[in-house]
N, C-alpha and C. Protein backbone atom coordinates (compact mmCIF):
# COMPACT_ATOMS: atom_id res chain seq x y z
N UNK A 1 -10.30 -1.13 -1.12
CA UNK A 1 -9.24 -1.58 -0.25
C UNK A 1 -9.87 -2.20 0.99
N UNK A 2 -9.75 -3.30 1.41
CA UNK A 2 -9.89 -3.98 2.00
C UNK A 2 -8.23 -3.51 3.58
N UNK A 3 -8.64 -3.76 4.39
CA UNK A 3 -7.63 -2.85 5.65
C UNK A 3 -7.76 -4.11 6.72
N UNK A 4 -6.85 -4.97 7.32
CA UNK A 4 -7.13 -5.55 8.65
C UNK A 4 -5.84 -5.28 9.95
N UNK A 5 -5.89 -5.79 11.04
CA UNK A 5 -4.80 -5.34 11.49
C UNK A 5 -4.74 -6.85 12.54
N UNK A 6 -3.77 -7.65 12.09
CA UNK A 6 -3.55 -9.06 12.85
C UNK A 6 -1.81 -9.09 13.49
N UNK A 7 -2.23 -9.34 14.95
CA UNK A 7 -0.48 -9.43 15.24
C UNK A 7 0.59 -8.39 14.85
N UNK A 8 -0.08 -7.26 14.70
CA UNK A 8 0.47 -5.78 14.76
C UNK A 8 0.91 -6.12 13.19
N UNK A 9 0.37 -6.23 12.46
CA UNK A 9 0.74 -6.68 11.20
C UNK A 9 -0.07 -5.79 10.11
N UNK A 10 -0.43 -4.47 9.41
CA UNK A 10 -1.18 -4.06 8.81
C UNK A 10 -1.70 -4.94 7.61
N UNK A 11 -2.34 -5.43 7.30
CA UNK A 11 -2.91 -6.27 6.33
C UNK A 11 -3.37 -5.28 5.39
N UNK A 12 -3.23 -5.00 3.90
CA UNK A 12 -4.44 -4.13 3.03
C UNK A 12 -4.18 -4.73 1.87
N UNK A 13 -5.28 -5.32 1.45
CA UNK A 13 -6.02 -5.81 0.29
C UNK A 13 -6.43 -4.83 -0.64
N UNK A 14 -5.72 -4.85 -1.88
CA UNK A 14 -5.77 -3.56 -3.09
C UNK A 14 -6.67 -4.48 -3.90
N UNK A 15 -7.92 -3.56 -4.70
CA UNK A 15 -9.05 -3.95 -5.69
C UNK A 15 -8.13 -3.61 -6.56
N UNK A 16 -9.24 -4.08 -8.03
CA UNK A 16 -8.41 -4.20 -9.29
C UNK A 16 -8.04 -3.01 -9.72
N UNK A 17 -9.05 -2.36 -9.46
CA UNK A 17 -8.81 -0.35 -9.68
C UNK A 17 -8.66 0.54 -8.70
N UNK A 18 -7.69 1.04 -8.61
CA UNK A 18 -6.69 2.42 -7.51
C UNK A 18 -7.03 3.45 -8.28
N UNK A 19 -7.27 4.54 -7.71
CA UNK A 19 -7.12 5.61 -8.28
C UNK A 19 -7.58 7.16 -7.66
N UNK A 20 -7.48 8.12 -7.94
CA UNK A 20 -7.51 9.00 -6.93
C UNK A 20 -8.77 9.29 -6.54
N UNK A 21 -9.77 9.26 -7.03
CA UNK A 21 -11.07 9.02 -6.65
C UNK A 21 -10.95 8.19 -4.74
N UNK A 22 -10.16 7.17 -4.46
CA UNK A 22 -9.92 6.54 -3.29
C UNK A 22 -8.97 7.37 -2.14
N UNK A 23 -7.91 7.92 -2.91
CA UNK A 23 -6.59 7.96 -2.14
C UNK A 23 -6.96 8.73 -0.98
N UNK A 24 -8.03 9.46 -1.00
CA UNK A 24 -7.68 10.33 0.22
C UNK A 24 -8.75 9.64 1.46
N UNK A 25 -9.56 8.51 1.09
CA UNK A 25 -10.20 8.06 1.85
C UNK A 25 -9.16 6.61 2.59
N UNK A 26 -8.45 6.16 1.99
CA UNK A 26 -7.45 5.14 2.17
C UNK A 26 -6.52 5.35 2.84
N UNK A 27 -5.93 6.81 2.03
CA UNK A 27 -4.81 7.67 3.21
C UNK A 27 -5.25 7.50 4.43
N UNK A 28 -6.71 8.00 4.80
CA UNK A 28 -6.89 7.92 6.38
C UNK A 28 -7.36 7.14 7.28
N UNK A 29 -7.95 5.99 6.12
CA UNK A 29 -7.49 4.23 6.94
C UNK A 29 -6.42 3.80 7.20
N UNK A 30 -5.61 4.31 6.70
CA UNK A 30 -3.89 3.88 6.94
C UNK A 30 -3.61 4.52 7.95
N UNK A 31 -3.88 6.26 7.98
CA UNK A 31 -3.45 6.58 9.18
C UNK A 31 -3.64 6.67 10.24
N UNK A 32 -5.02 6.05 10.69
CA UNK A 32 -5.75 5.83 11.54
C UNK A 32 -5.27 4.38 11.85
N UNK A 33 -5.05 3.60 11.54
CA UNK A 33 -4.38 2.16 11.82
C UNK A 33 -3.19 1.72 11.70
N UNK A 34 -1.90 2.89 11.74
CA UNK A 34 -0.87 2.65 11.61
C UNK A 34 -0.18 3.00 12.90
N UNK A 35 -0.31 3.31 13.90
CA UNK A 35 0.20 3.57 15.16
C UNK A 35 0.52 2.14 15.87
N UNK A 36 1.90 1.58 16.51
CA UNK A 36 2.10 0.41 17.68
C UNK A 36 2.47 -0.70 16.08
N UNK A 37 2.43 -0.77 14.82
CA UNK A 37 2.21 -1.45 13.78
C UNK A 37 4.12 -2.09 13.55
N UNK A 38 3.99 -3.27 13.57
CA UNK A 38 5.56 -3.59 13.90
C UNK A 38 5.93 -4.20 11.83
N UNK A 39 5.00 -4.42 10.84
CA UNK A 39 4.81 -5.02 9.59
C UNK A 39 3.63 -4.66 8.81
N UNK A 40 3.82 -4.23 7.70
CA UNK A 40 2.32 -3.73 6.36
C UNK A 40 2.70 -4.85 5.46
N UNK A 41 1.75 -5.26 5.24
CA UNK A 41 1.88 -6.70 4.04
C UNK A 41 0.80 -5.89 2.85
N UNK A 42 1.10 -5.44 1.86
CA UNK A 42 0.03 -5.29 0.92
C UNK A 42 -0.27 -6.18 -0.51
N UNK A 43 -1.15 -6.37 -0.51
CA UNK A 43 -1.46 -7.69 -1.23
C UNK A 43 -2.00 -6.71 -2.55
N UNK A 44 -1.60 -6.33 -3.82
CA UNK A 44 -1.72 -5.87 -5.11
C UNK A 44 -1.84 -6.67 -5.93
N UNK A 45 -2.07 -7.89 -5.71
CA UNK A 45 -2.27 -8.86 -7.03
C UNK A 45 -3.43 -9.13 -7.94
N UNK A 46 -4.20 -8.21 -7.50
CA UNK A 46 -5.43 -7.98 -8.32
C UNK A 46 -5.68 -6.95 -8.83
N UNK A 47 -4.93 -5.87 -8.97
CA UNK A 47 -4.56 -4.81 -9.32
C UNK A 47 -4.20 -4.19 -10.78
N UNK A 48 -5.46 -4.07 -11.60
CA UNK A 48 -5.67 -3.89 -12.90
C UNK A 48 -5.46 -2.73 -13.85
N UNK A 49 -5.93 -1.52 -13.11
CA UNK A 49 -5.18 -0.35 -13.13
C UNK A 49 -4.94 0.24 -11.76
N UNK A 50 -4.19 1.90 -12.04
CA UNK A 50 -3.56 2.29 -10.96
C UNK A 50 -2.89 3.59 -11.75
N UNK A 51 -4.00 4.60 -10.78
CA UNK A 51 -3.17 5.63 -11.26
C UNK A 51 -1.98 6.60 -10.25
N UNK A 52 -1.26 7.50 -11.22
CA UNK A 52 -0.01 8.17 -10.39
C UNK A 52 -0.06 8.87 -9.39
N UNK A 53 -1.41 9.07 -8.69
CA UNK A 53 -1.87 9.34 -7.15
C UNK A 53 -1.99 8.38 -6.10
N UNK A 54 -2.79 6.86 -6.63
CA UNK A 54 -2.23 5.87 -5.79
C UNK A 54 -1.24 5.14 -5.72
N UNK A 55 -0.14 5.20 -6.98
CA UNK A 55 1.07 5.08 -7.06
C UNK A 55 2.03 6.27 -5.92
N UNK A 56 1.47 6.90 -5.49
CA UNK A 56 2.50 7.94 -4.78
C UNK A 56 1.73 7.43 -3.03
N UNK A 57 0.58 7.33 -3.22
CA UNK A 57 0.24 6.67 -1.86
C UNK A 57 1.13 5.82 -0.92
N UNK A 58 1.55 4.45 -2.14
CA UNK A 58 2.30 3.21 -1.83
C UNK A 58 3.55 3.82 -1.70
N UNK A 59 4.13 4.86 -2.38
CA UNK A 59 5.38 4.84 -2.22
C UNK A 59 5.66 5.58 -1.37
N UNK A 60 4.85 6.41 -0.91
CA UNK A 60 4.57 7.18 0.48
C UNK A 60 4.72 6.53 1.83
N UNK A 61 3.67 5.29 1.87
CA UNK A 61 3.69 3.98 2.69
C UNK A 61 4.57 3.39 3.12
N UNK A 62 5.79 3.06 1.86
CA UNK A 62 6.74 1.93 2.25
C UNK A 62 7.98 3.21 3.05
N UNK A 63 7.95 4.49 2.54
CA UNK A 63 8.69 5.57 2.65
C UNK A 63 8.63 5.93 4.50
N UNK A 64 7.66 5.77 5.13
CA UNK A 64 7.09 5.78 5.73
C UNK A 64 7.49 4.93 6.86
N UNK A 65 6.94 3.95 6.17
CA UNK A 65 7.47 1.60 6.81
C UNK A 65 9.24 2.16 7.02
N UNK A 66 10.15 2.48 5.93
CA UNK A 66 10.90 2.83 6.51
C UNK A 66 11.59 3.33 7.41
N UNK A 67 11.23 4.92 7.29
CA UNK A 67 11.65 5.72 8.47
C UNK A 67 11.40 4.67 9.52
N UNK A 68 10.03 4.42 10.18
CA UNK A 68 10.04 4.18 11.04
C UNK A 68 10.12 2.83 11.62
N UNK A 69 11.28 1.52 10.60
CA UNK A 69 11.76 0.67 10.88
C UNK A 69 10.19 -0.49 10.84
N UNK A 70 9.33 -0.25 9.67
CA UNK A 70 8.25 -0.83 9.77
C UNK A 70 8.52 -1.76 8.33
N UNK A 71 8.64 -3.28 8.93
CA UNK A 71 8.62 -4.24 7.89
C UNK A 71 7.78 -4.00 6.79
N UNK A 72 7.82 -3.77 5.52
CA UNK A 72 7.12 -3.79 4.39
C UNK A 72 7.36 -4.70 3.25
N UNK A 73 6.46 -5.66 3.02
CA UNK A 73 6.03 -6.63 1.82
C UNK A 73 5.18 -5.96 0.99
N UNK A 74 4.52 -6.41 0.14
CA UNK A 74 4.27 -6.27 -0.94
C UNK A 74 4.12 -7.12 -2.29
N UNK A 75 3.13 -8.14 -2.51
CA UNK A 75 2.42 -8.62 -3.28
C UNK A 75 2.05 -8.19 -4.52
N UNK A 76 2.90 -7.68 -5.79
CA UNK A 76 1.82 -6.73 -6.57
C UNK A 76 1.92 -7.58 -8.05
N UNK A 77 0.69 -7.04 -8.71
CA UNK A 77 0.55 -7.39 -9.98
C UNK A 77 1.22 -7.00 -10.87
N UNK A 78 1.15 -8.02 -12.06
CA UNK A 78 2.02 -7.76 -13.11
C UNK A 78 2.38 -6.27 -13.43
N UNK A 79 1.05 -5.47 -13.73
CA UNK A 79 0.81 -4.11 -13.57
C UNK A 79 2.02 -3.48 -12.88
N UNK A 80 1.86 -3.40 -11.71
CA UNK A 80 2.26 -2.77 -10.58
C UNK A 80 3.80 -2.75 -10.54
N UNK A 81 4.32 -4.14 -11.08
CA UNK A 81 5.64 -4.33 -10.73
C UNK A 81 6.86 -3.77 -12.19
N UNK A 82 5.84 -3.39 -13.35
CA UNK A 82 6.46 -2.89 -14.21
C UNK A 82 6.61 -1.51 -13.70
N UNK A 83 5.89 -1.09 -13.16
CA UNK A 83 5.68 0.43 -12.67
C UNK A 83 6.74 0.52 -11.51
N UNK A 84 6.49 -0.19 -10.68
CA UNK A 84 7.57 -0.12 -9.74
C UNK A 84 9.03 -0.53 -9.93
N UNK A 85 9.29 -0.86 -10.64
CA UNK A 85 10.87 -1.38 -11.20
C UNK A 85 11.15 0.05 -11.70
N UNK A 86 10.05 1.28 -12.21
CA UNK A 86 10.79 2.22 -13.15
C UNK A 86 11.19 3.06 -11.58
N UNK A 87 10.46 3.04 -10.19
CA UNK A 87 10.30 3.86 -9.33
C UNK A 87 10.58 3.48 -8.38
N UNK A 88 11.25 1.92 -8.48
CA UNK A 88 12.50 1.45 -7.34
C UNK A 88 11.82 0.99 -6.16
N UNK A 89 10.43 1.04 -6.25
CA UNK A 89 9.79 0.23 -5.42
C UNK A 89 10.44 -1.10 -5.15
């Protein structure tokens, strides 16, 4: 995962493989760079597999973007978007 932060805008760039091996190191790039954050754009289009731990990450994220009135996009791969149609992403 690639992480930037432009114009209060969270930027994160997802590799082709997610999986829990990452999540808990990612979790705390996120949470360490999510404070004053007015938009998260996540870019998943390269995103080859993905398992049901970093699937709960993202949906954690946008869950999150919500509550606290934080614009969320989302870019995802073919992959991703079959998965998320079952989980309302």
């Amino acid at each position: 995962m690639n992480l930037s932060i432009d114009n209060r805008t969270l930027k994160i760039n997802l590799f082709s493989t997610c999986n829990i091996i990452d999540v808990y190191e990612h979790t705390n790039q996120i949470r360490a760079n999510i404070d004053n954050i007015e938009r998260i754009e996540i870019d998943a289009s390269l995103v080859e597999e993905i398992d049901t731990s970093y699937l709960q990450l993202l949906l954690s994220l946008k869950a999150t973007a919500k509550q606290s009135n934080i614009i969320f996009n989302a870019n995802f791969s073919p992959e991703i978007k079959k998965i998320s149609e079952i989980y309302g992403m």
